[in-house]
PDB file of N, CA and C in Angstrom:
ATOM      1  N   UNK A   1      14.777   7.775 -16.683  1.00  0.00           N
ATOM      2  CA  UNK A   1      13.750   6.890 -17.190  1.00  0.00           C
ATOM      3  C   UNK A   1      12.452   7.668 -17.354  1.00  0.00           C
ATOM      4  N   UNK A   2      11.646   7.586 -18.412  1.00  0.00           N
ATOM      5  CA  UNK A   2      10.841   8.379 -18.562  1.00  0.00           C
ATOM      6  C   UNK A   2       9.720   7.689 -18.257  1.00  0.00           C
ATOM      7  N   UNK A   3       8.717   8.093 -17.881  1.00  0.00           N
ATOM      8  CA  UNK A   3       6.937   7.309 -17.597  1.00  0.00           C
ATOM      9  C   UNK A   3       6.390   8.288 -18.569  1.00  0.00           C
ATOM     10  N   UNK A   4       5.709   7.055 -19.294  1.00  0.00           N
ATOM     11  CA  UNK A   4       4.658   7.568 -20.306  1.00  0.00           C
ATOM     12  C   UNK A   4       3.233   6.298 -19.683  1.00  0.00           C
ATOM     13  N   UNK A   5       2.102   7.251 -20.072  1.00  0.00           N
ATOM     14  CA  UNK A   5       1.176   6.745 -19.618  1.00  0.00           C
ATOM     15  C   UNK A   5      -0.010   7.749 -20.440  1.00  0.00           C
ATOM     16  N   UNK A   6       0.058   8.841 -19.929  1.00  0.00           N
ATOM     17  CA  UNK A   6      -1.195  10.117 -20.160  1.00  0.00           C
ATOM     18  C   UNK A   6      -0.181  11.064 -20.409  1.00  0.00           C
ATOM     19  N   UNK A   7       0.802  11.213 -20.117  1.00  0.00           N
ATOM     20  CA  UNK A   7       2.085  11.760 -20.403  1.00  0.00           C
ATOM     21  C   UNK A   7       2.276  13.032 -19.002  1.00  0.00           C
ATOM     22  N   UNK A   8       1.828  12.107 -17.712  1.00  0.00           N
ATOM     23  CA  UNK A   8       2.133  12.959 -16.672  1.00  0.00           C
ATOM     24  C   UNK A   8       1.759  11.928 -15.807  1.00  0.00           C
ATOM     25  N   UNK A   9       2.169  12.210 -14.539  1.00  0.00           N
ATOM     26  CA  UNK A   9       2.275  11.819 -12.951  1.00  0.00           C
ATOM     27  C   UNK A   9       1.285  12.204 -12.310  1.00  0.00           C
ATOM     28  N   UNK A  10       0.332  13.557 -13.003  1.00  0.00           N
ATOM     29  CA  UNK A  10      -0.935  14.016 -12.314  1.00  0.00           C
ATOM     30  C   UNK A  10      -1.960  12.830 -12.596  1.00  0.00           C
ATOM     31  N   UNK A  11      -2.770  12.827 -10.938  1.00  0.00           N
ATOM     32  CA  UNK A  11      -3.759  11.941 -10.630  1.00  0.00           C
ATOM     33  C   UNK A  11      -5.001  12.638  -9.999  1.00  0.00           C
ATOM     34  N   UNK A  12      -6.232  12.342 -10.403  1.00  0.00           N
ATOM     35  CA  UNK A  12      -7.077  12.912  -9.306  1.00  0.00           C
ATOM     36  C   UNK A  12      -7.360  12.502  -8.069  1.00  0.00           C
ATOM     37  N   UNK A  13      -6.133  11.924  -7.506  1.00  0.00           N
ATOM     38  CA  UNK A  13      -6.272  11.036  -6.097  1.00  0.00           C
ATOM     39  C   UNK A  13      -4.608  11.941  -5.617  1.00  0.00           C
ATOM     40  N   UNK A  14      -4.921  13.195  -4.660  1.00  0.00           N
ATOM     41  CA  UNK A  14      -4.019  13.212  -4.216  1.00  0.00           C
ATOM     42  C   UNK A  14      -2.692  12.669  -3.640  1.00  0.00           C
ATOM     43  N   UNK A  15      -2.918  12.029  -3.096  1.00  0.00           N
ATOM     44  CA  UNK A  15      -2.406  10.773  -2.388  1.00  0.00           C
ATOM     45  C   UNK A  15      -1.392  10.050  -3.547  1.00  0.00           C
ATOM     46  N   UNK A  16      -2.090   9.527  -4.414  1.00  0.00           N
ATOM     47  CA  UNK A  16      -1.417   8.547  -5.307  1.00  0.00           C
ATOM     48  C   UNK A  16      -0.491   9.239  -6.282  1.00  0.00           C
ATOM     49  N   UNK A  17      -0.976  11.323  -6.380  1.00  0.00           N
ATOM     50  CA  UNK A  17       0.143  12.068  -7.065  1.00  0.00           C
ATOM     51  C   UNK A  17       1.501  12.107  -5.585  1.00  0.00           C
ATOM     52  N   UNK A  18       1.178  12.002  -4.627  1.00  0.00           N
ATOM     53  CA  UNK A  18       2.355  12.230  -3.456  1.00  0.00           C
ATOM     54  C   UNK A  18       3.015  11.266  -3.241  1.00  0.00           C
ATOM     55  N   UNK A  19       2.310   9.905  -3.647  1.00  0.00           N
ATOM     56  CA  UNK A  19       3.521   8.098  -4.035  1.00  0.00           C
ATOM     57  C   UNK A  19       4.201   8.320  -4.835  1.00  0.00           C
ATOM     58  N   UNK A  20       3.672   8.657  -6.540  1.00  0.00           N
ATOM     59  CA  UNK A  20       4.529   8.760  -7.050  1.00  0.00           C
ATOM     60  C   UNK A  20       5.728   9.701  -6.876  1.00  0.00           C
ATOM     61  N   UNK A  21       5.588  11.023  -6.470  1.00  0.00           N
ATOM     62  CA  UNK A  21       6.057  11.688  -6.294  1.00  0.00           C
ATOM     63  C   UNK A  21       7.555  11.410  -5.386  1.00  0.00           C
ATOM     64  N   UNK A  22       6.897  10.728  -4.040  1.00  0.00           N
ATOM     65  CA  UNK A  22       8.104   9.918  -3.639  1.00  0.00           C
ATOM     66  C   UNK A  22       8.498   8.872  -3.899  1.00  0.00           C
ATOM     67  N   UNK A  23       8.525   7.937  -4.556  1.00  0.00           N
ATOM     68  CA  UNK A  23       9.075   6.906  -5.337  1.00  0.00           C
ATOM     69  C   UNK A  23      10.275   7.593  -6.418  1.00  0.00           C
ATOM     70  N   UNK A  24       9.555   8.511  -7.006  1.00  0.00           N
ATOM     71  CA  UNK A  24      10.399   9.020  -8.522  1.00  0.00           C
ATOM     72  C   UNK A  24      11.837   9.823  -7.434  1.00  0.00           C
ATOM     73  N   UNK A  25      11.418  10.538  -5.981  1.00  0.00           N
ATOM     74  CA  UNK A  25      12.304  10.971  -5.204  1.00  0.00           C
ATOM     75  C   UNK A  25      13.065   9.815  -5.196  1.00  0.00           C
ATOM     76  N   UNK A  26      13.005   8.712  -4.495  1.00  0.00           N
ATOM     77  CA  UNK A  26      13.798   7.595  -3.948  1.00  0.00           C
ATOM     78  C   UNK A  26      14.273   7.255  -5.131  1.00  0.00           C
ATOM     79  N   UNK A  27      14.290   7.177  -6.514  1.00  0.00           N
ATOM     80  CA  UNK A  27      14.760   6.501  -7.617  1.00  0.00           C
ATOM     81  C   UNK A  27      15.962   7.776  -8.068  1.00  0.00           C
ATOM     82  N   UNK A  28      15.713   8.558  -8.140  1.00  0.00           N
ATOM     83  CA  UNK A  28      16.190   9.638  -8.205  1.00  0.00           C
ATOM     84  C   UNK A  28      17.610   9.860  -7.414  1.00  0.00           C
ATOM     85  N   UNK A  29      17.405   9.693  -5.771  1.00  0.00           N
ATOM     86  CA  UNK A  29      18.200   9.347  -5.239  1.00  0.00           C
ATOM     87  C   UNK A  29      19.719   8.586  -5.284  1.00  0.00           C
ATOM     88  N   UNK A  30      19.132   7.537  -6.713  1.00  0.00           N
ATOM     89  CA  UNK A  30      20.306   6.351  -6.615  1.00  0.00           C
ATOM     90  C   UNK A  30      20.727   5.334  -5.511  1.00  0.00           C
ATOM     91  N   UNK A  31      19.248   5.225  -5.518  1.00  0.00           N
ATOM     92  CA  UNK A  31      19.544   4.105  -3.744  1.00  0.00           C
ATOM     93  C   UNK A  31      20.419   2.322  -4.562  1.00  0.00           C
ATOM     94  N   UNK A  32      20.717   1.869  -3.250  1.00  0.00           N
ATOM     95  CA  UNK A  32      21.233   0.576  -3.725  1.00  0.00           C
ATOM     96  C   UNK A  32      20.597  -0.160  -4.258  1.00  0.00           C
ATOM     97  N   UNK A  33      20.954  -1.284  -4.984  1.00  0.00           N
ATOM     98  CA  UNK A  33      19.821  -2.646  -5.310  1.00  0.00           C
ATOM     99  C   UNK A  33      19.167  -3.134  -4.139  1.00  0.00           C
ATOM    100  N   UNK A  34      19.867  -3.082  -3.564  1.00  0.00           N
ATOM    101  CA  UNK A  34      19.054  -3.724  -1.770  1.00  0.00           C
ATOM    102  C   UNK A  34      17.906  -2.950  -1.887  1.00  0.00           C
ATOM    103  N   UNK A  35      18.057  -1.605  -1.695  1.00  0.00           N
ATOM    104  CA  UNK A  35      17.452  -0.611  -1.438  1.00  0.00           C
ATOM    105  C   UNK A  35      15.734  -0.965  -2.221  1.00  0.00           C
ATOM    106  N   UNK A  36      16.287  -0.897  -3.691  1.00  0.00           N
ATOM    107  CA  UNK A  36      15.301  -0.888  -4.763  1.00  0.00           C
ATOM    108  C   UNK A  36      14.759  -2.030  -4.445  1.00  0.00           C
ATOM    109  N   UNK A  37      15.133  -3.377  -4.478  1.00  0.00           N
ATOM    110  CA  UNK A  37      14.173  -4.071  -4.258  1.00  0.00           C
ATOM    111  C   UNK A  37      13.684  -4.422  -3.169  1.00  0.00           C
ATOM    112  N   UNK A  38      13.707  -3.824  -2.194  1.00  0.00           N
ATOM    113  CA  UNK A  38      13.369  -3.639  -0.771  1.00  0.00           C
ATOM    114  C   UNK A  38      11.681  -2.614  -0.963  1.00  0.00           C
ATOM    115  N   UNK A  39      11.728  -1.921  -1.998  1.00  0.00           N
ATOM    116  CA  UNK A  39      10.577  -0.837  -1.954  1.00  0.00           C
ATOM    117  C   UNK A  39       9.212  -1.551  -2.404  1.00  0.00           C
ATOM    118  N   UNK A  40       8.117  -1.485  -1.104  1.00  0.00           N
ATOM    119  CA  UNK A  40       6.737  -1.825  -1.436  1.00  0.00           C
ATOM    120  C   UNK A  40       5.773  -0.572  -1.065  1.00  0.00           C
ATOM    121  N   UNK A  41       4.805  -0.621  -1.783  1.00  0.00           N
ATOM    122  CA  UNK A  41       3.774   0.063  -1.700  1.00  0.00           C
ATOM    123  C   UNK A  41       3.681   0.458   0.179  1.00  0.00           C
ATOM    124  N   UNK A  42       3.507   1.494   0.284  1.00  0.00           N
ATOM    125  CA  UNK A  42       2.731   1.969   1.621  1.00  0.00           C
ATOM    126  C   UNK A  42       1.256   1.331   1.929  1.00  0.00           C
ATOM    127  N   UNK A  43       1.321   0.914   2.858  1.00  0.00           N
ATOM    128  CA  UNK A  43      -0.556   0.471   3.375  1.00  0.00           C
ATOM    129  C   UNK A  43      -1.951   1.087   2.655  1.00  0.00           C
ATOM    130  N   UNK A  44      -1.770   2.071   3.027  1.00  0.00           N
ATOM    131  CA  UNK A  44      -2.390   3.388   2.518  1.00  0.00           C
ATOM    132  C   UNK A  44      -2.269   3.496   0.909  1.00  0.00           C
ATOM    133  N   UNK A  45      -1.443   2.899  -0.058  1.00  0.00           N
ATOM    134  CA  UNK A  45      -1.676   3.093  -1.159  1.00  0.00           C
ATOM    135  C   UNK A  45      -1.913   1.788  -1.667  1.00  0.00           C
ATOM    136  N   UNK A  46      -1.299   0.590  -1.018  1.00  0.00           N
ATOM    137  CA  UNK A  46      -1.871  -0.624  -1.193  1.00  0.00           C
ATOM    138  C   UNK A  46      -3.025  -1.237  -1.679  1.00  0.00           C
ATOM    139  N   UNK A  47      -4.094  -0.267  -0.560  1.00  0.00           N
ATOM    140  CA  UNK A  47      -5.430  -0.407  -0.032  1.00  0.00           C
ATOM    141  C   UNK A  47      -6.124   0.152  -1.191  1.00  0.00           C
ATOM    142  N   UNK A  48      -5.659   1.418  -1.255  1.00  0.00           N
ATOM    143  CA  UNK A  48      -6.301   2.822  -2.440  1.00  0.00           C
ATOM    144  C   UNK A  48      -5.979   1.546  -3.544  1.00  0.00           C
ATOM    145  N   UNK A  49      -5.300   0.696  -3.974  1.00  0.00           N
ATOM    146  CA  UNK A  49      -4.814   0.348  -5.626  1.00  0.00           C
ATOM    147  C   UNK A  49      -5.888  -0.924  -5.109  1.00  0.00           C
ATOM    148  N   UNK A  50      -5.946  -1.517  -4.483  1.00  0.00           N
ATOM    149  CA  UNK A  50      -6.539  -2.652  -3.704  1.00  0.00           C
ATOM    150  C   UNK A  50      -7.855  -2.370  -4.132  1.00  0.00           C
ATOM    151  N   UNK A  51      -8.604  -1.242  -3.796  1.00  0.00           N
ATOM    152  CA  UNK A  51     -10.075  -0.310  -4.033  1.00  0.00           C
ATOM    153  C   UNK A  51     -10.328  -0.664  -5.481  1.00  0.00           C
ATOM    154  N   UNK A  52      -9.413  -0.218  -6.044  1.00  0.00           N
ATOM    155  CA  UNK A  52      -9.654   0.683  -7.527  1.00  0.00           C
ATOM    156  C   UNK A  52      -9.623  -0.957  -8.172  1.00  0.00           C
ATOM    157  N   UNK A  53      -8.599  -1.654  -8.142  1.00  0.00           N
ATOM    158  CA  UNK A  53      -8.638  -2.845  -8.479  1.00  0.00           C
ATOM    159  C   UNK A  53     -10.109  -3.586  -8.744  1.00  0.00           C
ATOM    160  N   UNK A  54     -10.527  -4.034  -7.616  1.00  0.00           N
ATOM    161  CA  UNK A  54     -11.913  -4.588  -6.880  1.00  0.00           C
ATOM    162  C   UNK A  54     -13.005  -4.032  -8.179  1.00  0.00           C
ATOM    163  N   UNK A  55     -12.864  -2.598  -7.628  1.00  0.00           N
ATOM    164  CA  UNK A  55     -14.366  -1.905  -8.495  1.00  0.00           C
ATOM    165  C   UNK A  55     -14.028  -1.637 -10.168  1.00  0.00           C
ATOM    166  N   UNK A  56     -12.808  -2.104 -10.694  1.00  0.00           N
ATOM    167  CA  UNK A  56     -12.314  -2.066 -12.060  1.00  0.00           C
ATOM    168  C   UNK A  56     -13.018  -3.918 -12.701  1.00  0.00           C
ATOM    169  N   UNK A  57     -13.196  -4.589 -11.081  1.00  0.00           N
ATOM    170  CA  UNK A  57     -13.419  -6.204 -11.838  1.00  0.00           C
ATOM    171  C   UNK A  57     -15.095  -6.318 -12.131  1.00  0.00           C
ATOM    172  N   UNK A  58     -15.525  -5.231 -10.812  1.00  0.00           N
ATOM    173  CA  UNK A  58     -17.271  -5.766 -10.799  1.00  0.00           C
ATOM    174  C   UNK A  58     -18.155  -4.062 -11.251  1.00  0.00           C
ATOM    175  N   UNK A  59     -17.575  -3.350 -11.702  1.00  0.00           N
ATOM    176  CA  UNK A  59     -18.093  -2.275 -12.660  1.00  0.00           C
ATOM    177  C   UNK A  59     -17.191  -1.488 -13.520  1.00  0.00           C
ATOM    178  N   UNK A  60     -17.766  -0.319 -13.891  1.00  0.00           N
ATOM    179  CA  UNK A  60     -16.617   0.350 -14.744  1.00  0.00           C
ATOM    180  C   UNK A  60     -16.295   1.551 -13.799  1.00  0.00           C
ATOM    181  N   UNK A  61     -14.714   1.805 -14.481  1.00  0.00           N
ATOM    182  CA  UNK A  61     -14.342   2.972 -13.637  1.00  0.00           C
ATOM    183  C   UNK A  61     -15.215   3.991 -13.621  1.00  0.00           C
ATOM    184  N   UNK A  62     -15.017   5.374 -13.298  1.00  0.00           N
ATOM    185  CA  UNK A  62     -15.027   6.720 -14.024  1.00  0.00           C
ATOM    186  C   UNK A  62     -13.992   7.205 -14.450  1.00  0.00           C
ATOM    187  N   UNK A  63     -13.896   7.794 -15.644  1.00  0.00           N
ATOM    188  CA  UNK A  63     -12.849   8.273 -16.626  1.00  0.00           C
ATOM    189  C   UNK A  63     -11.807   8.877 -15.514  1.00  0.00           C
ATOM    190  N   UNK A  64     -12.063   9.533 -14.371  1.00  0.00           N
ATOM    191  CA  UNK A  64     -10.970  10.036 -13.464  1.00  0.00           C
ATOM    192  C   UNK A  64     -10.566   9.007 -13.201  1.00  0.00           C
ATOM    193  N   UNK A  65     -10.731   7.523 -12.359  1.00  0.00           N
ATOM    194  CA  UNK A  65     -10.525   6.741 -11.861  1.00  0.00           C
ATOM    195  C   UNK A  65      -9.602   5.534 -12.907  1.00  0.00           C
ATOM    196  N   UNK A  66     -10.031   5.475 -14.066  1.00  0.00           N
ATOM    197  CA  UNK A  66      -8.962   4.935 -15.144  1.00  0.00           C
ATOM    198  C   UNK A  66      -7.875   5.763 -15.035  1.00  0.00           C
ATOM    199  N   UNK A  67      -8.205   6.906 -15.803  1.00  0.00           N
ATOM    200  CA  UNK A  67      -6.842   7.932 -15.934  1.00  0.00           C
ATOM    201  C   UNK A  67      -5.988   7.824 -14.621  1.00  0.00           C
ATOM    202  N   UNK A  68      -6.208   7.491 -13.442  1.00  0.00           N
ATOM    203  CA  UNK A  68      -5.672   7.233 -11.963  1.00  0.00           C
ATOM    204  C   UNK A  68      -5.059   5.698 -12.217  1.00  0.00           C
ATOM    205  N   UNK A  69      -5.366   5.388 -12.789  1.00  0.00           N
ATOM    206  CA  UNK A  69      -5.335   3.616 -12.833  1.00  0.00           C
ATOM    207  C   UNK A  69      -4.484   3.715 -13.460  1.00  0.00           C
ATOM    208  N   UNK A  70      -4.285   3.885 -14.927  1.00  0.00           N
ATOM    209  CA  UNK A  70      -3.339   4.266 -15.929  1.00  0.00           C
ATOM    210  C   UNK A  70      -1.912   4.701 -15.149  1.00  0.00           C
ATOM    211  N   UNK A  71      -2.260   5.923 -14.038  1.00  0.00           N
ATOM    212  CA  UNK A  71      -0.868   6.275 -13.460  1.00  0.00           C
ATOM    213  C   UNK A  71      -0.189   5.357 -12.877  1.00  0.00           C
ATOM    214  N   UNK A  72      -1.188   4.860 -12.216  1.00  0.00           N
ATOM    215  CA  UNK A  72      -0.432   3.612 -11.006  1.00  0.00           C
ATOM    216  C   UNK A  72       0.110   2.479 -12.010  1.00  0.00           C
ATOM    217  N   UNK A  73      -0.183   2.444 -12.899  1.00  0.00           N
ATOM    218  CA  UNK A  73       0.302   0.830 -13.624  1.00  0.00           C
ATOM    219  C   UNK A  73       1.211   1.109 -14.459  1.00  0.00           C
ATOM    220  N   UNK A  74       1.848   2.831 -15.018  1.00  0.00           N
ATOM    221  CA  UNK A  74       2.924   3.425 -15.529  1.00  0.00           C
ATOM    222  C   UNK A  74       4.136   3.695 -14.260  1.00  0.00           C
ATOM    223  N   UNK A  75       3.626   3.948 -12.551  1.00  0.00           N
ATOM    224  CA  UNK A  75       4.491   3.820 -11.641  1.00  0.00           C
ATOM    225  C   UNK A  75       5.167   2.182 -11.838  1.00  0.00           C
ATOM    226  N   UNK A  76       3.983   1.669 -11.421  1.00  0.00           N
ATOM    227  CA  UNK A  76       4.296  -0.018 -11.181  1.00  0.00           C
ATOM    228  C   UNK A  76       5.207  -0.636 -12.490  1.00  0.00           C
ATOM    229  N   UNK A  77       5.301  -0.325 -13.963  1.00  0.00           N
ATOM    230  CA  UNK A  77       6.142  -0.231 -14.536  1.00  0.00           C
ATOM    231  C   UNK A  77       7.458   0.073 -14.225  1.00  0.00           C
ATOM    232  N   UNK A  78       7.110   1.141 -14.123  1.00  0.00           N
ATOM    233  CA  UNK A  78       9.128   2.206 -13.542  1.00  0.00           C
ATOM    234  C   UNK A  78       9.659   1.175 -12.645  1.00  0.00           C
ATOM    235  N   UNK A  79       8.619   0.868 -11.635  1.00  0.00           N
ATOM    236  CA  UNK A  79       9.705  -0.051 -10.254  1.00  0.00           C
ATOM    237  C   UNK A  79       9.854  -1.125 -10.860  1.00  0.00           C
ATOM    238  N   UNK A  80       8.765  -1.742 -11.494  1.00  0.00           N
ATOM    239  CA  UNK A  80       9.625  -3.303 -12.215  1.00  0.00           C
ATOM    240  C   UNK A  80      10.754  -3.107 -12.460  1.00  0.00           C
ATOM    241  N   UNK A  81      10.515  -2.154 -13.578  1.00  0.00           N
ATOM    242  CA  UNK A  81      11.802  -2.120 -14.460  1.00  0.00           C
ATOM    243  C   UNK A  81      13.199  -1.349 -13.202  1.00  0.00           C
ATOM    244  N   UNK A  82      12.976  -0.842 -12.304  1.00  0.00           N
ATOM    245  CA  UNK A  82      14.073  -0.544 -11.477  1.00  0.00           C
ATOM    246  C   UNK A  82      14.125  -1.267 -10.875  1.00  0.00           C
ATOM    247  N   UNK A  83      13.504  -2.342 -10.097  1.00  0.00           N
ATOM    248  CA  UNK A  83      13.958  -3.700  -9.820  1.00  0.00           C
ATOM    249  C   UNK A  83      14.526  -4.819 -10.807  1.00  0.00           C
ATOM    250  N   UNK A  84      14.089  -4.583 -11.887  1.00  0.00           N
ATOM    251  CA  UNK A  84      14.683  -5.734 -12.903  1.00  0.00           C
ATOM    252  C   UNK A  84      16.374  -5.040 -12.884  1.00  0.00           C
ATOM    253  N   UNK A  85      17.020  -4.069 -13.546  1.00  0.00           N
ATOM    254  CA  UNK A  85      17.874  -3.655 -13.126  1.00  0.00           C
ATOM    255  C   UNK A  85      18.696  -3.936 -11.838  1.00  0.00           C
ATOM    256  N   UNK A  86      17.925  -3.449 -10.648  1.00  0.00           N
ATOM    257  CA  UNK A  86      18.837  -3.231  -9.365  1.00  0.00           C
ATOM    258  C   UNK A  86      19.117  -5.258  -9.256  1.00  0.00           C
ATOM    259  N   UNK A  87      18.336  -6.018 -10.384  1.00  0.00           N
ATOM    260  CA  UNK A  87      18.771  -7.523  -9.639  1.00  0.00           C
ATOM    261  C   UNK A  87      19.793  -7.733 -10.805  1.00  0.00           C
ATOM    262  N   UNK A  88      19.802  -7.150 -11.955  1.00  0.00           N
ATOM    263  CA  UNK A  88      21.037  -7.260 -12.466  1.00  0.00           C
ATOM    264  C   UNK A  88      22.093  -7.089 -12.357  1.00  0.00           C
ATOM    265  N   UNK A  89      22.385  -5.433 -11.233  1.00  0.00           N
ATOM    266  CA  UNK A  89      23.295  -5.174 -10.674  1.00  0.00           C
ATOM    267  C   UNK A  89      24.055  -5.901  -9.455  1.00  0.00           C
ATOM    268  N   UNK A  90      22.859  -6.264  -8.597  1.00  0.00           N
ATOM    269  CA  UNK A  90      23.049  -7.022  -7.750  1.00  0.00           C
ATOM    270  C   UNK A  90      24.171  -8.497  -8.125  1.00  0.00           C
ATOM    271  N   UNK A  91      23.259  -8.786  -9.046  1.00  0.00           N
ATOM    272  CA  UNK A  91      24.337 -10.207  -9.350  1.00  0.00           C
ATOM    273  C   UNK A  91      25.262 -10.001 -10.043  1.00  0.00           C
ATOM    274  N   UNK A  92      25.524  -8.977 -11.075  1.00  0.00           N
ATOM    275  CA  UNK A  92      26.999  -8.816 -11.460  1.00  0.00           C
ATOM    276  C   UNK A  92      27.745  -8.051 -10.168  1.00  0.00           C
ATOM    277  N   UNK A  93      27.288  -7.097  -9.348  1.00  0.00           N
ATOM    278  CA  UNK A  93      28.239  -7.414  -8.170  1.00  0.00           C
ATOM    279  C   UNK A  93      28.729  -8.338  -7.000  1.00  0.00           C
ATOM    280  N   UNK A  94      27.744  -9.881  -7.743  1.00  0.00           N
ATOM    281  CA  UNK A  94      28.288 -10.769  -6.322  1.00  0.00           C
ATOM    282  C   UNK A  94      28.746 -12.182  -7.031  1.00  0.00           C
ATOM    283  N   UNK A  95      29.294 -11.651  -8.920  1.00  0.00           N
ATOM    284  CA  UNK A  95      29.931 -13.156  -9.543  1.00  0.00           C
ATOM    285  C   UNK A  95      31.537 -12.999  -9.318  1.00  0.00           C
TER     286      UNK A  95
END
């Protein structure tokens, strides 16, 4: 599955390049549907998207901080869409 966004995974928020980084690991993996839709954000990145959120409603980003934004909402894509999947699988393995 490809992520297009800026046409990369690089972020100027360390942190949020080392989520994706392990997420795309765990997908990669081939974990179960359980698995997949079992996966939520870490505290710690929750909070960071939680931040960026907030100060995206009551000012404007900085161009780093979009381009960061942009990544997270091209991640948050991928898992939809690997949860939309893993519940398709799910129920054609339990008709």
């Amino acid at each position: 599955m490809p992520v297009q966004a800026t046409g990369s995974l690089n972020t100027t928020d360390p942190n949020t390049t080392r989520h994706a980084a392990d997420v795309l690991r765990f997908l990669a993996g081939q974990p179960s549907p359980e698995e997949v839709l079992a996966l939520r954000p870490s505290a710690g990145l929750q909070s960071h998207i939680d931040e960026l959120l907030a100060k995206a409603l009551n000012e404007d980003l900085s161009v780093a901080e979009e381009e960061e934004w942009q990544q997270i909402e091209a991640l948050e894509h991928l898992i939809r869409t690997a949860k939309a999947n893993a519940i398709s699988q799910f129920g054609d393995n339990h008709h």
